[in-house]
Structure formats: C-alpha cells, structure tokens
PDB file of N, CA and C in Angstrom:
ATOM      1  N   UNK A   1      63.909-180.263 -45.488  1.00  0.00           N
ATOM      2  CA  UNK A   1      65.130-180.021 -46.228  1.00  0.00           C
ATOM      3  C   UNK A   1      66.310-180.526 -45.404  1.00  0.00           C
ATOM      4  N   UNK A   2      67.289-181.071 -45.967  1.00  0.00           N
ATOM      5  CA  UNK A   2      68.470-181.711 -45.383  1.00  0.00           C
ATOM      6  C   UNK A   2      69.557-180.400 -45.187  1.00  0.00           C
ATOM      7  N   UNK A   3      70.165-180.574 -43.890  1.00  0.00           N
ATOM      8  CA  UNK A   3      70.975-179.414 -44.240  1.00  0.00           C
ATOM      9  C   UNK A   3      72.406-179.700 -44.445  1.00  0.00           C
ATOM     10  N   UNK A   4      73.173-179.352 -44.825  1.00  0.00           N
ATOM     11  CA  UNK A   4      74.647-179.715 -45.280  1.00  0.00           C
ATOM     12  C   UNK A   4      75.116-180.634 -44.766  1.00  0.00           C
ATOM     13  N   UNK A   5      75.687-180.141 -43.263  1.00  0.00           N
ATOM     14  CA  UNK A   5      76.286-181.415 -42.233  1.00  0.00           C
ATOM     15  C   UNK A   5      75.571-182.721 -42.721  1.00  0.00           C
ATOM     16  N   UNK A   6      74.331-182.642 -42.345  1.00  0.00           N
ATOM     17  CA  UNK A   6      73.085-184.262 -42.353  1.00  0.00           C
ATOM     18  C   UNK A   6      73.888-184.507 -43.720  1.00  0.00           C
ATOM     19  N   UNK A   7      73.719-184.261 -44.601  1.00  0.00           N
ATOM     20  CA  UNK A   7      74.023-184.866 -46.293  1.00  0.00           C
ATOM     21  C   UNK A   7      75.421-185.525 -46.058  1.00  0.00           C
ATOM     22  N   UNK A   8      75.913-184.748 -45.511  1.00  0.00           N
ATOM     23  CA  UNK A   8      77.456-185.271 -45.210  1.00  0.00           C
ATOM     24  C   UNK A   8      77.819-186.115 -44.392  1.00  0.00           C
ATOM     25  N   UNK A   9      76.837-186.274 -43.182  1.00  0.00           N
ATOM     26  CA  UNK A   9      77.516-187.179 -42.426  1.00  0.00           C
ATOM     27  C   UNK A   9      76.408-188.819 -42.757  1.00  0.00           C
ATOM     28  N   UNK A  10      75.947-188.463 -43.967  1.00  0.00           N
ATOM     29  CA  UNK A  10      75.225-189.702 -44.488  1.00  0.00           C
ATOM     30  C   UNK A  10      75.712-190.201 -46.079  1.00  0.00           C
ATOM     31  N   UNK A  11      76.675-189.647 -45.987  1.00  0.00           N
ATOM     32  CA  UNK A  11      77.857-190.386 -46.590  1.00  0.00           C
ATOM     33  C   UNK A  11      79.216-190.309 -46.268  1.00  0.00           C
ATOM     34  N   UNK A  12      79.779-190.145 -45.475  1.00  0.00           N
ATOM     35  CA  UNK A  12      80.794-190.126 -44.675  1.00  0.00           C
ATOM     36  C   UNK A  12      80.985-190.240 -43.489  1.00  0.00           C
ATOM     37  N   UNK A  13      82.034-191.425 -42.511  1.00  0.00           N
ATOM     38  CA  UNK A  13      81.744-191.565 -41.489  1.00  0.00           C
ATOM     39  C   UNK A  13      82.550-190.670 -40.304  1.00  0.00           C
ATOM     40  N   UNK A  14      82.737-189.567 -40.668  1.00  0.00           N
ATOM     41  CA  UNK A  14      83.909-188.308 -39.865  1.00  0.00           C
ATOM     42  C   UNK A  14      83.618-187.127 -40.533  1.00  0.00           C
ATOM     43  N   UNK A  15      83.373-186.197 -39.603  1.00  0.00           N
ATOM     44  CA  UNK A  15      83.270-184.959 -39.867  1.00  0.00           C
ATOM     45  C   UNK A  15      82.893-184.113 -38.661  1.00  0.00           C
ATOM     46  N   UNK A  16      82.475-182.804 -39.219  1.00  0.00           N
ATOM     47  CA  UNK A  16      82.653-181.787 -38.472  1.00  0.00           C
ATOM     48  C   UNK A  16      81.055-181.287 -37.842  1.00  0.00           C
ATOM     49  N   UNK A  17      80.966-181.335 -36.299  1.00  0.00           N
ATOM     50  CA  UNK A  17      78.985-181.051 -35.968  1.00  0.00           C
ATOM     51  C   UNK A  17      78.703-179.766 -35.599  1.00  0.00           C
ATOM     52  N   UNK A  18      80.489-179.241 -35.263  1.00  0.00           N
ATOM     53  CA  UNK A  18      80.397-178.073 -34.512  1.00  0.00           C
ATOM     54  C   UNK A  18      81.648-177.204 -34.574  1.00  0.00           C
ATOM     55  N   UNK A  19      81.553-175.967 -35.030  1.00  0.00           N
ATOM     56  CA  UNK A  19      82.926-175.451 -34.713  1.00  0.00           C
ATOM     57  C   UNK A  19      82.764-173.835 -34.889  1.00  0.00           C
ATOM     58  N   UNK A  20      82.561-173.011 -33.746  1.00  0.00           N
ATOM     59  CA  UNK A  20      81.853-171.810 -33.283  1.00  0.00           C
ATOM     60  C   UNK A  20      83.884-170.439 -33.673  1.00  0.00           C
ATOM     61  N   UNK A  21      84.964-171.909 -33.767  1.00  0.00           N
ATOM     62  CA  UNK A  21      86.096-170.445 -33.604  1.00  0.00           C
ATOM     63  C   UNK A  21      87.015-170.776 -32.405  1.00  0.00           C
ATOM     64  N   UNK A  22      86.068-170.927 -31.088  1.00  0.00           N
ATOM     65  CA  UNK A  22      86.332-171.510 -29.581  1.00  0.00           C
ATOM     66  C   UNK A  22      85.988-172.259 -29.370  1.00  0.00           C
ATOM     67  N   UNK A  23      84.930-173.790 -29.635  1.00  0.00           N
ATOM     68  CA  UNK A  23      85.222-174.772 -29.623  1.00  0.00           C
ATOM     69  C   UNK A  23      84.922-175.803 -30.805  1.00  0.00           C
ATOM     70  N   UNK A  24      85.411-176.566 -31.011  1.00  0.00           N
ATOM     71  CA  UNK A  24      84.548-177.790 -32.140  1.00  0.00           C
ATOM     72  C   UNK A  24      84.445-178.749 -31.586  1.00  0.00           C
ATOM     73  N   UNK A  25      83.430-179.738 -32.424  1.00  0.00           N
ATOM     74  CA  UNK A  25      83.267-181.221 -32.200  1.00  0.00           C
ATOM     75  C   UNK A  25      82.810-181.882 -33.383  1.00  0.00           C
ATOM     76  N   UNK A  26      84.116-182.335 -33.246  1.00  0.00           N
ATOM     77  CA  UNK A  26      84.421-183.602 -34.494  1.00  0.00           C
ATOM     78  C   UNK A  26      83.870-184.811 -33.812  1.00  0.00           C
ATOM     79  N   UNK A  27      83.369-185.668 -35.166  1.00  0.00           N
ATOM     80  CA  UNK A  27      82.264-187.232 -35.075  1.00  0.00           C
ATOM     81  C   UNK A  27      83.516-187.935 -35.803  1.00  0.00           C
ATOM     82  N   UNK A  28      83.654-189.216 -35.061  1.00  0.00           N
ATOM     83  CA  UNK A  28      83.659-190.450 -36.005  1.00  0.00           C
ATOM     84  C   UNK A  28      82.602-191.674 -35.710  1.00  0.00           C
ATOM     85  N   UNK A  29      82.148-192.120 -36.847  1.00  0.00           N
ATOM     86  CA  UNK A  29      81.708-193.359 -36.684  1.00  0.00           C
ATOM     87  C   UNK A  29      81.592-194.697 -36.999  1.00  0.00           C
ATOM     88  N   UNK A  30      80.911-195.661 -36.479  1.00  0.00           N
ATOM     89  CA  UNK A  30      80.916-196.600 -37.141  1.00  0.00           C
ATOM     90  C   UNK A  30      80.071-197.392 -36.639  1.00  0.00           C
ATOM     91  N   UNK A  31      79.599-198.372 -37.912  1.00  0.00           N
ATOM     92  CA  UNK A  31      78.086-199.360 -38.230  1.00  0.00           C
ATOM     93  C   UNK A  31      78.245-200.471 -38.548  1.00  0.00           C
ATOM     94  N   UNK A  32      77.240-201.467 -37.591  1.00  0.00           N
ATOM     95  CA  UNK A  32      77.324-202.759 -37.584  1.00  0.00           C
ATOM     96  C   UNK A  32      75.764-203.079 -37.733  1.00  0.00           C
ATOM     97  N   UNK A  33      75.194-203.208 -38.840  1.00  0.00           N
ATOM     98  CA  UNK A  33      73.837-203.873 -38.636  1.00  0.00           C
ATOM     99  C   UNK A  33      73.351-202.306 -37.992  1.00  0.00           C
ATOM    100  N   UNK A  34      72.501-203.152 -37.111  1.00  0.00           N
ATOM    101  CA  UNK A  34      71.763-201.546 -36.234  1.00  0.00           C
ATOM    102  C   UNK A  34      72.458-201.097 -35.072  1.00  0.00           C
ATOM    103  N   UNK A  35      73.727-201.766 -34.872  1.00  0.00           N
ATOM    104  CA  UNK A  35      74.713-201.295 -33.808  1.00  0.00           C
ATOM    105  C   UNK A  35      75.672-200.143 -34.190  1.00  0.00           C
ATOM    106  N   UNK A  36      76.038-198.918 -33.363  1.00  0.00           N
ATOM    107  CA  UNK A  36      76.824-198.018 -34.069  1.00  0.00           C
ATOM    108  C   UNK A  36      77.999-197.483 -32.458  1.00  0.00           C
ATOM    109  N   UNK A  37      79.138-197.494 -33.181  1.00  0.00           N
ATOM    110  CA  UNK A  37      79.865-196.397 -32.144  1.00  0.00           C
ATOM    111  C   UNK A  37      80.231-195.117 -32.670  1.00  0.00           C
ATOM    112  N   UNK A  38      80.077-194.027 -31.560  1.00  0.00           N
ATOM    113  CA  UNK A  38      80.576-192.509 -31.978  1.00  0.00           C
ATOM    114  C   UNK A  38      81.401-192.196 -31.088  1.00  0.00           C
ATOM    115  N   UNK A  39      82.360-191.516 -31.352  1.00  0.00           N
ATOM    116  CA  UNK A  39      83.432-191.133 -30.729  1.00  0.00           C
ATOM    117  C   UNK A  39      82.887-189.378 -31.373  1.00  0.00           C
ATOM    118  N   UNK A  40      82.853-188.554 -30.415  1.00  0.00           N
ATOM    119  CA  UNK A  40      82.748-187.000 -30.273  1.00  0.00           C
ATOM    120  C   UNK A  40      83.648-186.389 -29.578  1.00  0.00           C
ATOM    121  N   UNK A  41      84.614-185.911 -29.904  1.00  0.00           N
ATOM    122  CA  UNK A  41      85.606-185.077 -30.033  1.00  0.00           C
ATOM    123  C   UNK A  41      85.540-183.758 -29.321  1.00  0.00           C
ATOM    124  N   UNK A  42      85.446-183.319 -28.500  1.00  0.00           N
ATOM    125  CA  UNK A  42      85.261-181.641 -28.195  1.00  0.00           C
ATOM    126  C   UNK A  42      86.516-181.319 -27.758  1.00  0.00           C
ATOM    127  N   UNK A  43      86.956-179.988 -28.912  1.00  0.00           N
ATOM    128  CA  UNK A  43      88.289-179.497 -28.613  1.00  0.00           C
ATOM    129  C   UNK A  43      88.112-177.659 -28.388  1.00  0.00           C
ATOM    130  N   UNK A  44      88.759-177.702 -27.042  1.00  0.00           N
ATOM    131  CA  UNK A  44      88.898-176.203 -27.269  1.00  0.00           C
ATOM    132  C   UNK A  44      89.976-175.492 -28.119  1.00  0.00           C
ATOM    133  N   UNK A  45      89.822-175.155 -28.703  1.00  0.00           N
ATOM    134  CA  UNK A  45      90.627-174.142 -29.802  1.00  0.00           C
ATOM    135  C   UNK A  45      91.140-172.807 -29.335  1.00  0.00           C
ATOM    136  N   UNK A  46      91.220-172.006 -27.959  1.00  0.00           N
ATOM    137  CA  UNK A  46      91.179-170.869 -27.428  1.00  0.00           C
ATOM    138  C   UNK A  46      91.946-170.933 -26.562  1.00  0.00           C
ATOM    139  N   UNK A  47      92.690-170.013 -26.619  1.00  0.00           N
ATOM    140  CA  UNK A  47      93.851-169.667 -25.119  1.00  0.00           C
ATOM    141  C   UNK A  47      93.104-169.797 -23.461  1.00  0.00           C
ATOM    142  N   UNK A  48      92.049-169.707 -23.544  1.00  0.00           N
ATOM    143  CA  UNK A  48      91.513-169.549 -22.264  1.00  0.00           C
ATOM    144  C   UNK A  48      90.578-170.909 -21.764  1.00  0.00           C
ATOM    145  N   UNK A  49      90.303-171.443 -20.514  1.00  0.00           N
ATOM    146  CA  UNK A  49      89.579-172.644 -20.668  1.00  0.00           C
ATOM    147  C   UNK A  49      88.296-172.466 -20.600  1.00  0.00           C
ATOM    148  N   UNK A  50      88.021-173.372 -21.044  1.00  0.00           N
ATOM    149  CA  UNK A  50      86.373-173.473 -21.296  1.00  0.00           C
ATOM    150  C   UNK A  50      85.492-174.212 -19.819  1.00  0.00           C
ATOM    151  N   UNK A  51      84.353-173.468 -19.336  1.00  0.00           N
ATOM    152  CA  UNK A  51      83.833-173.532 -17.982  1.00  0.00           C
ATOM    153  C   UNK A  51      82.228-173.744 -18.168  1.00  0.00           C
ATOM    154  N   UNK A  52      81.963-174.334 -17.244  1.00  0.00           N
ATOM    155  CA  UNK A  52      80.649-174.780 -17.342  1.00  0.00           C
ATOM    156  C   UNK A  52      80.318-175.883 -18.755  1.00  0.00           C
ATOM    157  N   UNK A  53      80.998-176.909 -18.919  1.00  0.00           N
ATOM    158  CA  UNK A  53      80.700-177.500 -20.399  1.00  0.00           C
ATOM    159  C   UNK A  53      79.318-178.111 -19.908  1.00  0.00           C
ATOM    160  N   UNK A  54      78.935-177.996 -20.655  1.00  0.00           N
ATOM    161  CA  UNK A  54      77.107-178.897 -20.617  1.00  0.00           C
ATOM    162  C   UNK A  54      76.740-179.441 -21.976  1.00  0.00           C
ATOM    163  N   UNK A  55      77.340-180.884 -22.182  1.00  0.00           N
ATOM    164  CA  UNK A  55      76.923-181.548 -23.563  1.00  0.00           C
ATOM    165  C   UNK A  55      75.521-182.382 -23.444  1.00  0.00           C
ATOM    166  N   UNK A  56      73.898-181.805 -23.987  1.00  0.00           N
ATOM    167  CA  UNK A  56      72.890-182.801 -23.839  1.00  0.00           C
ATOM    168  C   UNK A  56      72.803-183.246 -25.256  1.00  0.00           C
ATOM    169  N   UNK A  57      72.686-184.570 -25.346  1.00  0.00           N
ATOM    170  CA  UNK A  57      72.061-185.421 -26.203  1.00  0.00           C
ATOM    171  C   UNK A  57      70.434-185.966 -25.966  1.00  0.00           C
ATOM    172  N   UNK A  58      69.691-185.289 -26.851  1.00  0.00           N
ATOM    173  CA  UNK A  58      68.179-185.489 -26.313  1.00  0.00           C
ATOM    174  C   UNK A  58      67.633-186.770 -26.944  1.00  0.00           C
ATOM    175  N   UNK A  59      67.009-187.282 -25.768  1.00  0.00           N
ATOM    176  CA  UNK A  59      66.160-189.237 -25.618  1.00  0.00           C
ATOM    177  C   UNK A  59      65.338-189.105 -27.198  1.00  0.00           C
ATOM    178  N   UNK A  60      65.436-189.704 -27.583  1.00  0.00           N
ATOM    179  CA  UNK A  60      64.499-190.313 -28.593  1.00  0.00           C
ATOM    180  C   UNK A  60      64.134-191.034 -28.685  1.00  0.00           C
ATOM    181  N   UNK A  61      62.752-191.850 -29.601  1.00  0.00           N
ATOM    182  CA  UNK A  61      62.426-193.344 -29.383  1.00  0.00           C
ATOM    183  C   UNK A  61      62.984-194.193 -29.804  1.00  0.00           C
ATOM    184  N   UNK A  62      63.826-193.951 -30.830  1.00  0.00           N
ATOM    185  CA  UNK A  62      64.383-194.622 -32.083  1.00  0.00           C
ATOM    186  C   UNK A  62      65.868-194.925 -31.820  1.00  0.00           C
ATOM    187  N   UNK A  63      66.394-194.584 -31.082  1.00  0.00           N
ATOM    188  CA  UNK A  63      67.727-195.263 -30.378  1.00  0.00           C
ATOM    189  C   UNK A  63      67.867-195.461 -28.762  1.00  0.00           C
ATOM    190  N   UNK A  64      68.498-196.607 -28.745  1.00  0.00           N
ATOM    191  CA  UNK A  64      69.065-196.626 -27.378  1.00  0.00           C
ATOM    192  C   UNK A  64      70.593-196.154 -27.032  1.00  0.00           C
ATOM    193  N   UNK A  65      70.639-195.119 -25.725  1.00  0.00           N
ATOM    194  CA  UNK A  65      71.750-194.827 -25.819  1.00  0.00           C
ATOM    195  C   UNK A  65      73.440-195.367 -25.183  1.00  0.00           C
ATOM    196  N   UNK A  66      74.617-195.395 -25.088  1.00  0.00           N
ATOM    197  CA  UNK A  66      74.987-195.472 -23.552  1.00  0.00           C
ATOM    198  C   UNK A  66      76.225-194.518 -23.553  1.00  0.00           C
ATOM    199  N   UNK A  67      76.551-193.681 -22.713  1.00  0.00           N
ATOM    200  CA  UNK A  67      77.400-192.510 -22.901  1.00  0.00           C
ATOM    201  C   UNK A  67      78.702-192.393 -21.878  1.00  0.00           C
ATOM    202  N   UNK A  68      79.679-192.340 -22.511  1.00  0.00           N
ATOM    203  CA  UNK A  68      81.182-192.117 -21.472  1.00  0.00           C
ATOM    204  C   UNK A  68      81.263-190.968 -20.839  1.00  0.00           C
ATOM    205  N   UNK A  69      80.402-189.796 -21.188  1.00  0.00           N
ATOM    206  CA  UNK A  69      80.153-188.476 -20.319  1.00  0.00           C
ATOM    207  C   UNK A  69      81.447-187.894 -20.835  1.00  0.00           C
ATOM    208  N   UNK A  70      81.081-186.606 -20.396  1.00  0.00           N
ATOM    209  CA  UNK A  70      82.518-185.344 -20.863  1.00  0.00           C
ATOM    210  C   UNK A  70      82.503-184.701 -19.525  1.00  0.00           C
ATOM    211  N   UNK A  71      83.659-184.341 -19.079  1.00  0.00           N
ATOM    212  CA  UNK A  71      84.372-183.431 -18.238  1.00  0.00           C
ATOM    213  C   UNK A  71      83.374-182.163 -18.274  1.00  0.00           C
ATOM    214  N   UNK A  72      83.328-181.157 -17.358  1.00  0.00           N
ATOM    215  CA  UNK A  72      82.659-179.940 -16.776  1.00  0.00           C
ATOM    216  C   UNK A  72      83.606-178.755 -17.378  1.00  0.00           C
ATOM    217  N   UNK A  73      84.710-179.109 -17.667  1.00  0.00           N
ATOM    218  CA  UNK A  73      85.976-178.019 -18.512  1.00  0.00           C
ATOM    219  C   UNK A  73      87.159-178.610 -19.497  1.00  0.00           C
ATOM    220  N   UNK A  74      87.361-177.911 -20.080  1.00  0.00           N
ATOM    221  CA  UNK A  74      88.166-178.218 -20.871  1.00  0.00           C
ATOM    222  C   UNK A  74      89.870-177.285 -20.764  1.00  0.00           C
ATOM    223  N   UNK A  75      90.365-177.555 -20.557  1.00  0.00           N
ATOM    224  CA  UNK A  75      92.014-176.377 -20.583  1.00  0.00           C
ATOM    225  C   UNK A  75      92.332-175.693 -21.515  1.00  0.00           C
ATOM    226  N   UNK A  76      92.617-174.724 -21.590  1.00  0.00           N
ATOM    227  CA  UNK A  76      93.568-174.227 -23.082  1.00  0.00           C
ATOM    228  C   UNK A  76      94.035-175.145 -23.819  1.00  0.00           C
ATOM    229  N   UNK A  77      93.493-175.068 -25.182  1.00  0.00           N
ATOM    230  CA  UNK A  77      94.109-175.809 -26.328  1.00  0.00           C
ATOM    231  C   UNK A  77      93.353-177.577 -25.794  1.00  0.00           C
ATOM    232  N   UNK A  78      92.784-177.856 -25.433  1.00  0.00           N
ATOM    233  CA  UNK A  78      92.773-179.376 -24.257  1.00  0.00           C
ATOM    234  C   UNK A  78      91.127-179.995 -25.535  1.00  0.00           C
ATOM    235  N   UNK A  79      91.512-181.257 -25.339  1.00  0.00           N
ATOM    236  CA  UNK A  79      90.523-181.775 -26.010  1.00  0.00           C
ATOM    237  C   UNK A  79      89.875-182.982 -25.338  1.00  0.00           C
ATOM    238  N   UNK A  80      88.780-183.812 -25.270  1.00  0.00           N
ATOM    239  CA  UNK A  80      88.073-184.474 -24.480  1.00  0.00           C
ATOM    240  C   UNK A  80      87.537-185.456 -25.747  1.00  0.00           C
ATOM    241  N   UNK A  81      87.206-186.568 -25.579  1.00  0.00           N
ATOM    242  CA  UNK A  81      86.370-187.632 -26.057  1.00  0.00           C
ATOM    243  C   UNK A  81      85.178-188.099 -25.762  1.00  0.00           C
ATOM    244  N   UNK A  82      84.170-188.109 -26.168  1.00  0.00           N
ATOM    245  CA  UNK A  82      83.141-188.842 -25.339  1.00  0.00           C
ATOM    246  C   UNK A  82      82.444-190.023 -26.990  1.00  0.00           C
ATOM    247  N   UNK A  83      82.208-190.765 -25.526  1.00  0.00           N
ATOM    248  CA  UNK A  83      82.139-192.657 -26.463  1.00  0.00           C
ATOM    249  C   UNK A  83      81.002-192.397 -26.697  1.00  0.00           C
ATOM    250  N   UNK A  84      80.068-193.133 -27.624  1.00  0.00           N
ATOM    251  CA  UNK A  84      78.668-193.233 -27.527  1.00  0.00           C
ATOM    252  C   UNK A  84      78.458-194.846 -28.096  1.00  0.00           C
ATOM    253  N   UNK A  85      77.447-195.396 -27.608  1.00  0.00           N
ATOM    254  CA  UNK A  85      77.407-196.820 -27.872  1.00  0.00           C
ATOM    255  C   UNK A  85      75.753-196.739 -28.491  1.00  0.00           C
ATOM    256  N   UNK A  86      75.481-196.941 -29.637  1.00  0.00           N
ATOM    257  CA  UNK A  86      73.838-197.027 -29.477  1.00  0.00           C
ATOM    258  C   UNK A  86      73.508-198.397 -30.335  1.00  0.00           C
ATOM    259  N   UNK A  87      72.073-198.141 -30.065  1.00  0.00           N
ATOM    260  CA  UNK A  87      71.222-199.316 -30.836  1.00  0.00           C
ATOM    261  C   UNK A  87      70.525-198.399 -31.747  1.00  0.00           C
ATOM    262  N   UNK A  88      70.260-198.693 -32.952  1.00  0.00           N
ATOM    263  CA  UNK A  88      69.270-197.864 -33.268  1.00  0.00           C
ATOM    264  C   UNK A  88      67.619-199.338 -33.412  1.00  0.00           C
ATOM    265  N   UNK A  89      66.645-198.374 -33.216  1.00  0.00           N
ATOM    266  CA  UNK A  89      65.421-199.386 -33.061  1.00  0.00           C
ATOM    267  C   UNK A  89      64.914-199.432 -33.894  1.00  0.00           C
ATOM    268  N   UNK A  90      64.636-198.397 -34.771  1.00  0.00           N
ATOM    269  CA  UNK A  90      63.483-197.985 -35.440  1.00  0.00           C
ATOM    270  C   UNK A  90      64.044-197.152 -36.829  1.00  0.00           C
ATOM    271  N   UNK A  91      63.258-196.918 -38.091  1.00  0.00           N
ATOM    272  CA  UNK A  91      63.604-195.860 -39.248  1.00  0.00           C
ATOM    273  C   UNK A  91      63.666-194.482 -38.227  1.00  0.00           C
ATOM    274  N   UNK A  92      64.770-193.492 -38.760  1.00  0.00           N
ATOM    275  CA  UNK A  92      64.366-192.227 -38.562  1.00  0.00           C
ATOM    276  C   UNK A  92      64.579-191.317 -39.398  1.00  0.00           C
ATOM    277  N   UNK A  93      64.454-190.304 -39.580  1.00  0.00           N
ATOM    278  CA  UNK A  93      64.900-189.233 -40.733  1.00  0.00           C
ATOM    279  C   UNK A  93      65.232-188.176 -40.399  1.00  0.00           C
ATOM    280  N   UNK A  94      65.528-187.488 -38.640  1.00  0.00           N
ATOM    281  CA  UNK A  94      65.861-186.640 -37.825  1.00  0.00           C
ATOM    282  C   UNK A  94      66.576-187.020 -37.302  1.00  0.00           C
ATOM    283  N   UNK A  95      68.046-186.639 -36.914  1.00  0.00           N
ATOM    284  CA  UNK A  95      69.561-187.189 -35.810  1.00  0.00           C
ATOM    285  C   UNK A  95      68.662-186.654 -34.569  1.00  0.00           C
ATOM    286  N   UNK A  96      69.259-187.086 -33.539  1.00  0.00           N
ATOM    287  CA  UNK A  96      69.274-186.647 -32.407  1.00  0.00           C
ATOM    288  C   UNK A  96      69.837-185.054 -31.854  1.00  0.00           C
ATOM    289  N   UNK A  97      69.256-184.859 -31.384  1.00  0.00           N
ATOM    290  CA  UNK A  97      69.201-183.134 -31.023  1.00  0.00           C
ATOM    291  C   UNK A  97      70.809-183.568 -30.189  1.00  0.00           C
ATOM    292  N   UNK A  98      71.234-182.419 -30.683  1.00  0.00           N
ATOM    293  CA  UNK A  98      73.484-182.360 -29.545  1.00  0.00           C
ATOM    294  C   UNK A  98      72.750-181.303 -29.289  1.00  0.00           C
ATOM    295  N   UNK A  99      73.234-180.705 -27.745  1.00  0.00           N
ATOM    296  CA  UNK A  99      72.864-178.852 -27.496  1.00  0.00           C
ATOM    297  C   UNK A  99      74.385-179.148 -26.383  1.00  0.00           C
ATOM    298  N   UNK A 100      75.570-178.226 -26.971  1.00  0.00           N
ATOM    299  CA  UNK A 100      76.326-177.818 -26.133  1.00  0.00           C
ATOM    300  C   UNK A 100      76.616-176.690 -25.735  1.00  0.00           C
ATOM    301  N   UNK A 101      76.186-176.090 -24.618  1.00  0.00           N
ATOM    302  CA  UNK A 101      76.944-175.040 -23.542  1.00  0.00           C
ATOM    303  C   UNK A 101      78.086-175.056 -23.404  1.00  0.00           C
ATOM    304  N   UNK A 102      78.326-173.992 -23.258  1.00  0.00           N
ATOM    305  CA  UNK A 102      79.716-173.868 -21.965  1.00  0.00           C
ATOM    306  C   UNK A 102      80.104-172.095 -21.839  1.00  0.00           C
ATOM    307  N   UNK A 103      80.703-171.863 -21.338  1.00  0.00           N
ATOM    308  CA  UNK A 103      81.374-170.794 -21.375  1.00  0.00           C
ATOM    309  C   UNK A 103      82.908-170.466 -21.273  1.00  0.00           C
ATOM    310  N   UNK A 104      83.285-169.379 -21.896  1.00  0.00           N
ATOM    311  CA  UNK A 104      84.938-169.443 -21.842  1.00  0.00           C
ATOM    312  C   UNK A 104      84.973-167.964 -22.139  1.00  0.00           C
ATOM    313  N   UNK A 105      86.365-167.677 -20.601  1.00  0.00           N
ATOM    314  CA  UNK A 105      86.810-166.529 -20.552  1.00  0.00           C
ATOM    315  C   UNK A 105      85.642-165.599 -19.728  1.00  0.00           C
ATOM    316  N   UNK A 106      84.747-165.998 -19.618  1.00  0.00           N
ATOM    317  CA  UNK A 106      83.550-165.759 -18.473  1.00  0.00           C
ATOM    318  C   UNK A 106      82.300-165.158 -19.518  1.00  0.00           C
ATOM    319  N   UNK A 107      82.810-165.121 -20.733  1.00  0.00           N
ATOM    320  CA  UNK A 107      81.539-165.048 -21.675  1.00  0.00           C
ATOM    321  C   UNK A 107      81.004-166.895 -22.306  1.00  0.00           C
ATOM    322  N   UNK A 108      79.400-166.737 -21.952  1.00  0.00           N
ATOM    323  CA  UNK A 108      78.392-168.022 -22.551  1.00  0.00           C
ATOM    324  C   UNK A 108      78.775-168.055 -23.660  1.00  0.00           C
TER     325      UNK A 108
END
C-alpha cells in the first residue's frame, strides 16, 4: 500500500517528509533522465536548539548516492540544507529509508 507522502511526492516535486512540531524536512526536487537533485531542508521550528542531529539515508542497490552532509545542530528557529546528487540504476517501488535523530532541549 502507498502511503500518502509516497502518492504525493510522485506527483509533485516539493513537499513535506517530516514534521514532528520541533523539527521538519521539506524535499525539493528535480529529474533529468535517471539523474535527480534533492535539496532537504531541515528546519528547527522550536525555541531551543536541536543536539545530536543524526540524518541516515540507507544504501540501496538501485541508486547511487552523493551527499553535502548536515551539521550535528541546528539553533533556535535555524534551518540547514543538505544537497543530494543521485543516479538512479535500476526500477524501484520503495524510496530510500531517511531515519533522523536528534535531540532538543535534552529530550530524544
């Protein structure tokens, strides 16, 4: 079953992957053939800064990746970019696993 986001971000190239209250991350993208750039957005939304950020994007066979990396914190109100450059290789019908950590205000 497809779940909302997926439907959406397979017809639209911007939207929303994540947004907990205290932080989000907004996608844009864009497609060339099997070439794509993403720009991921992580904004803290919260008076307090955000500590320990840990953004993994998990390997798959079906794309190649190359990544601008994100900062370890974010500031009050403070927002960050991270580039993504890929190839895609292969059909897939599953995105790539995002798992972001962090903590803010000293709660995970």
């Amino acid at each position: 079953r497809i779940k909302k986001w997926q439907l959406m971000m397979m017809i639209k190239d911007t939207g929303t992957l994540f947004d907990d209250g205290v932080m989000s991350a907004e996608v844009q993208m864009q497609f060339q053939g099997n070439l794509a750039k993403m720009q991921i957005r992580y904004q803290n939304k919260s008076a307090s800064p955000i500590d320990s950020l840990h953004i993994i994007i998990a390997p798959v066979p079906y794309l190649q990746l190359q990544d601008s990396g994100t900062p370890k914190a974010l500031p009050p109100h403070g927002a960050h970019p991270q580039l993504l450059s890929l190839r895609i290789l292969d059909y897939f019908s599953d995105p790539p696993r995002l798992q972001i950590n962090y903590s803010s205000g000293g709660k995970p």
